[in-house]
C-alpha atoms as a PDB file:
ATOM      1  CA  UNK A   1       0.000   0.000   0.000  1.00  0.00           C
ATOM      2  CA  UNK A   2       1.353   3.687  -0.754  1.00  0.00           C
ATOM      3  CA  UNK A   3       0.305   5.140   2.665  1.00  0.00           C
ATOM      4  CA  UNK A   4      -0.378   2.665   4.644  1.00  0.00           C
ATOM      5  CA  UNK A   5       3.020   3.119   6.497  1.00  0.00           C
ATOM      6  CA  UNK A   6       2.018   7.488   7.265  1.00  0.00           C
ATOM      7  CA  UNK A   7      -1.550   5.986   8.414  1.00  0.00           C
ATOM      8  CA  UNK A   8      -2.373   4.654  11.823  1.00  0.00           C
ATOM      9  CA  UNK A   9      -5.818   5.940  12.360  1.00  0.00           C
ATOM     10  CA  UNK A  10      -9.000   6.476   9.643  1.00  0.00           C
ATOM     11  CA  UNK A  11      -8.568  10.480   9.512  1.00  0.00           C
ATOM     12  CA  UNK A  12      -4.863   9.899   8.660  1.00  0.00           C
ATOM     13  CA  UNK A  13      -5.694   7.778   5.426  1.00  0.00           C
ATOM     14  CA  UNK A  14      -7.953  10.673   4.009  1.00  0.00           C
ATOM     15  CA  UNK A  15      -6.150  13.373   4.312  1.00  0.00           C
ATOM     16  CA  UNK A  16      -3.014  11.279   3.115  1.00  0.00           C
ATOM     17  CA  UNK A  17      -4.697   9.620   0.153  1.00  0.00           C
ATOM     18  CA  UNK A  18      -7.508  12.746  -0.475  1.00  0.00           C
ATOM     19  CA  UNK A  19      -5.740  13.046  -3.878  1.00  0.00           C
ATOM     20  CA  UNK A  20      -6.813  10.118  -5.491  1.00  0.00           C
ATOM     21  CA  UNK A  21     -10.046  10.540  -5.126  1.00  0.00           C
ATOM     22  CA  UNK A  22     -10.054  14.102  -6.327  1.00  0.00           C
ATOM     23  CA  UNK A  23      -8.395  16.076  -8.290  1.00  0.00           C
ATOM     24  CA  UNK A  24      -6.685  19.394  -6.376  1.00  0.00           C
ATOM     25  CA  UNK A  25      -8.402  22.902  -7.496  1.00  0.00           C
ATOM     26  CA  UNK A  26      -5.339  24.222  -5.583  1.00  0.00           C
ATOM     27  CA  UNK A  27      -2.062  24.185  -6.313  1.00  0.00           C
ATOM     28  CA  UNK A  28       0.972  24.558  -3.827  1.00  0.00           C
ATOM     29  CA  UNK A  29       1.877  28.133  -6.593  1.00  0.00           C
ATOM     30  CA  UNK A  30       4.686  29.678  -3.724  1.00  0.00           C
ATOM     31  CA  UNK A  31       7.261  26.433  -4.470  1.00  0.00           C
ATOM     32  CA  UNK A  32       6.775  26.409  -8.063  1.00  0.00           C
ATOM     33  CA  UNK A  33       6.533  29.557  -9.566  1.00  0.00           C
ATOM     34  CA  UNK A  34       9.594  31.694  -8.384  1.00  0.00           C
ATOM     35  CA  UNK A  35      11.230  28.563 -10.676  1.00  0.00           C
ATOM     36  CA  UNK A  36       8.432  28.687 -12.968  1.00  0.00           C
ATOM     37  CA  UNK A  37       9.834  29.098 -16.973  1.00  0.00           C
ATOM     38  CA  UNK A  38       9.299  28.870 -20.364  1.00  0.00           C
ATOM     39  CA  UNK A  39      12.103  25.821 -20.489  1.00  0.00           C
ATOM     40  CA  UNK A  40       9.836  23.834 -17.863  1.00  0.00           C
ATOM     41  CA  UNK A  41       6.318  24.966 -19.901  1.00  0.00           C
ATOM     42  CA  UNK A  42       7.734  23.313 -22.851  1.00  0.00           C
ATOM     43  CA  UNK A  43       8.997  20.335 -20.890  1.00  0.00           C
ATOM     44  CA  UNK A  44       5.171  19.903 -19.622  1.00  0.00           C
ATOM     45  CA  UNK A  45       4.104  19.903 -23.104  1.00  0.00           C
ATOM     46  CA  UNK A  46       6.146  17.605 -24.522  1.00  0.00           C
ATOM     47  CA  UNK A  47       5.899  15.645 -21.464  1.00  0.00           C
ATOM     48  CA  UNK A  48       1.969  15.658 -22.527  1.00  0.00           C
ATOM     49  CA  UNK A  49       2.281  14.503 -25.628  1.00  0.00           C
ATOM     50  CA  UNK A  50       4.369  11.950 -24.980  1.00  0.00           C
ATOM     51  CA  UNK A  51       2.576  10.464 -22.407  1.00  0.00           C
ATOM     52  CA  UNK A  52      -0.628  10.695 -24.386  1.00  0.00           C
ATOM     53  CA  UNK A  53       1.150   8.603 -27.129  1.00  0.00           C
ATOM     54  CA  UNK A  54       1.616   5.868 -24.784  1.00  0.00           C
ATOM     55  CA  UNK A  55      -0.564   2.925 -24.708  1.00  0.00           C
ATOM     56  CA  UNK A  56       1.920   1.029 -21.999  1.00  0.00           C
ATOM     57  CA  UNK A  57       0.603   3.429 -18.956  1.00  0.00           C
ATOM     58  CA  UNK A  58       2.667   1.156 -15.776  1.00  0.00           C
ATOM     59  CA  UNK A  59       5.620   3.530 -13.471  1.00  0.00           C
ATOM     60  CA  UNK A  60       8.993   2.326 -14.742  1.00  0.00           C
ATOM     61  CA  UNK A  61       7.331   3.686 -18.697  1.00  0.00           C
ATOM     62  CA  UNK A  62       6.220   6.593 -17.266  1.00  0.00           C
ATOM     63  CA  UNK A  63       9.535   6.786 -15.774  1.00  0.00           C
ATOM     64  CA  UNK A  64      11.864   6.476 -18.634  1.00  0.00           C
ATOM     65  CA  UNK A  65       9.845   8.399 -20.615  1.00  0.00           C
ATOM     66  CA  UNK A  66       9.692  10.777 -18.551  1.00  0.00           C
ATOM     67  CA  UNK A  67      13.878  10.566 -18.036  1.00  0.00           C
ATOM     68  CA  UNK A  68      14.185  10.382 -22.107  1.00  0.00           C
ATOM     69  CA  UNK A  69      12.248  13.573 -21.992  1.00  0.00           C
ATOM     70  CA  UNK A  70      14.213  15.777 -19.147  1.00  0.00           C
ATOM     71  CA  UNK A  71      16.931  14.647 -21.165  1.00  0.00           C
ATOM     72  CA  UNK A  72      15.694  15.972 -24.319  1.00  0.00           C
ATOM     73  CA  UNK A  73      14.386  19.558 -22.777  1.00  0.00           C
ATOM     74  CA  UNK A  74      17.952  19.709 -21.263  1.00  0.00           C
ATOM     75  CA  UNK A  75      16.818  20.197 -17.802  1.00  0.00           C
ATOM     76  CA  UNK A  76      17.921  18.252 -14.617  1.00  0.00           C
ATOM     77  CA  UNK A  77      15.413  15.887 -13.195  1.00  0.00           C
ATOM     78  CA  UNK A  78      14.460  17.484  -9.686  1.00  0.00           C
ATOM     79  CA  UNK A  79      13.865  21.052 -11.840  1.00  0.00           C
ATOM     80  CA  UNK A  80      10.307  19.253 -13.084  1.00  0.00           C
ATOM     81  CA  UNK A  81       9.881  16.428 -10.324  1.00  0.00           C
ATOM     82  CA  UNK A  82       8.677  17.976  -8.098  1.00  0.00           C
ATOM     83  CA  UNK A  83       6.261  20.529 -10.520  1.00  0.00           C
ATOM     84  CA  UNK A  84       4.643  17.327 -11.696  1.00  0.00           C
ATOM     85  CA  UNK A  85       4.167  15.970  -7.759  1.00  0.00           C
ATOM     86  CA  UNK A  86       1.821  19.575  -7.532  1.00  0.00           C
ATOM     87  CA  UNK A  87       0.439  18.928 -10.509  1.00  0.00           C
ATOM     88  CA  UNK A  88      -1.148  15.548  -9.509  1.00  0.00           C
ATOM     89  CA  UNK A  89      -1.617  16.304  -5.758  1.00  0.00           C
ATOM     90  CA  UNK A  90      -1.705  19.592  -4.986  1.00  0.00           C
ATOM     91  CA  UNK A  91       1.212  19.578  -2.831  1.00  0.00           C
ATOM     92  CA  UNK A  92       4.603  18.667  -1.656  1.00  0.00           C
ATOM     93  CA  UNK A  93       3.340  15.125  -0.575  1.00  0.00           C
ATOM     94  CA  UNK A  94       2.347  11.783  -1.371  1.00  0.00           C
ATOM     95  CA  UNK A  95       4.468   8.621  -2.673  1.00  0.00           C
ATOM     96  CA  UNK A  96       6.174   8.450  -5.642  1.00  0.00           C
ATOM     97  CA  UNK A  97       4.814  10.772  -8.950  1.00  0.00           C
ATOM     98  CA  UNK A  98       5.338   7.258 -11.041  1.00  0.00           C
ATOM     99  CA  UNK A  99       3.267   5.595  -8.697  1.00  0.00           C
ATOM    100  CA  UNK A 100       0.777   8.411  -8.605  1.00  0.00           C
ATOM    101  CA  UNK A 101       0.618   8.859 -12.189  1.00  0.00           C
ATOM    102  CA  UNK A 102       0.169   4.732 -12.845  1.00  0.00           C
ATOM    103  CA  UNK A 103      -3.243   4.724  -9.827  1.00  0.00           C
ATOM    104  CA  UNK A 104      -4.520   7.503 -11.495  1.00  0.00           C
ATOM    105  CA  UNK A 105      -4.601   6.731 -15.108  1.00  0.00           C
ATOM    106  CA  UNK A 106      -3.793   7.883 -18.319  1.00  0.00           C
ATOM    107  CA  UNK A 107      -6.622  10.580 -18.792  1.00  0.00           C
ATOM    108  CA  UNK A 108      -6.697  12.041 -15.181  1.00  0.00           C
ATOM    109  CA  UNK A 109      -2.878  12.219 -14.888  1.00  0.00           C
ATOM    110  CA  UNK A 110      -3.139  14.055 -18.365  1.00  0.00           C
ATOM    111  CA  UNK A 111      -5.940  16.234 -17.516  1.00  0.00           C
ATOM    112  CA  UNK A 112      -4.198  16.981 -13.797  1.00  0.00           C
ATOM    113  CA  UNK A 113      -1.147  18.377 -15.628  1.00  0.00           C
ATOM    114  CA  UNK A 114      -3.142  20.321 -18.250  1.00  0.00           C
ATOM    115  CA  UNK A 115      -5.337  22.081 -15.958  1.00  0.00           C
ATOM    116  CA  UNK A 116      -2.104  22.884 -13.505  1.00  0.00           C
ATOM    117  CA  UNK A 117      -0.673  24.282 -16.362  1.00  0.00           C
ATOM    118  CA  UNK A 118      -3.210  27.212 -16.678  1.00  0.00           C
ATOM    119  CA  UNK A 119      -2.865  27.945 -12.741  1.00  0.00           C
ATOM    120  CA  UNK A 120       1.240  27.678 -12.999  1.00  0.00           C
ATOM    121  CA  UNK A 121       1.077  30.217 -16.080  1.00  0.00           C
ATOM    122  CA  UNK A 122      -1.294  32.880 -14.374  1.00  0.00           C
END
């Protein structure tokens, strides 16, 4: 289980696991955008269509396409890591954004990152 090891009563699974469920209408904005560029915009985008080209949606393809794609955009891995984590969950939390991305499916992942996106570019 993802959480089960941060969860030892009820309340603690819900707020831990609240982002599966639904996705966040908030964003945590004050640790991405002072980093926020058009390098990492592009990145998402690309990131987007490659993932949407994908039929093999599991965490170690996500992954390395994901890795093939940094590589690409010439950026360093923890410049978009952790961008993508508050695209998919709001926040600075949760297990790992492979793991996240492979429970929540192609469409919602994809949808997540679009409408973060808009907020990150506001």
């Amino acid at each position: 289980m993802l959480k089960r090891d941060r969860c030892s009563l009820l309340p603690d699974f819900v707020s831990q696991t609240a982002f599966l469920f639904k996705a966040p209408d908030t964003w945590d904005l004050p640790a991405v955008k002072p980093k926020w560029n058009e390098a990492k915009q592009v990145f998402f985008k690309q990131l987007i269509s490659n993932w949407s080209a994908t039929n093999d949606w599991t965490n170690t393809v996500l992954e390395n396409n994901f890795q093939t794609t940094v590589v690409a955009n010439q950026l360093k891995p923890g410049e978009v890591l952790l961008p993508l984590r508050i695209m998919l969950v709001g926040g600075k939390f949760g297990p790992g954004v492979f793991d996240i991305a492979g429970l929540l499916g192609k469409e919602e992942t994809l949808q997540r990152i679009e409408k973060a996106l808009v907020a990150f570019n506001a």
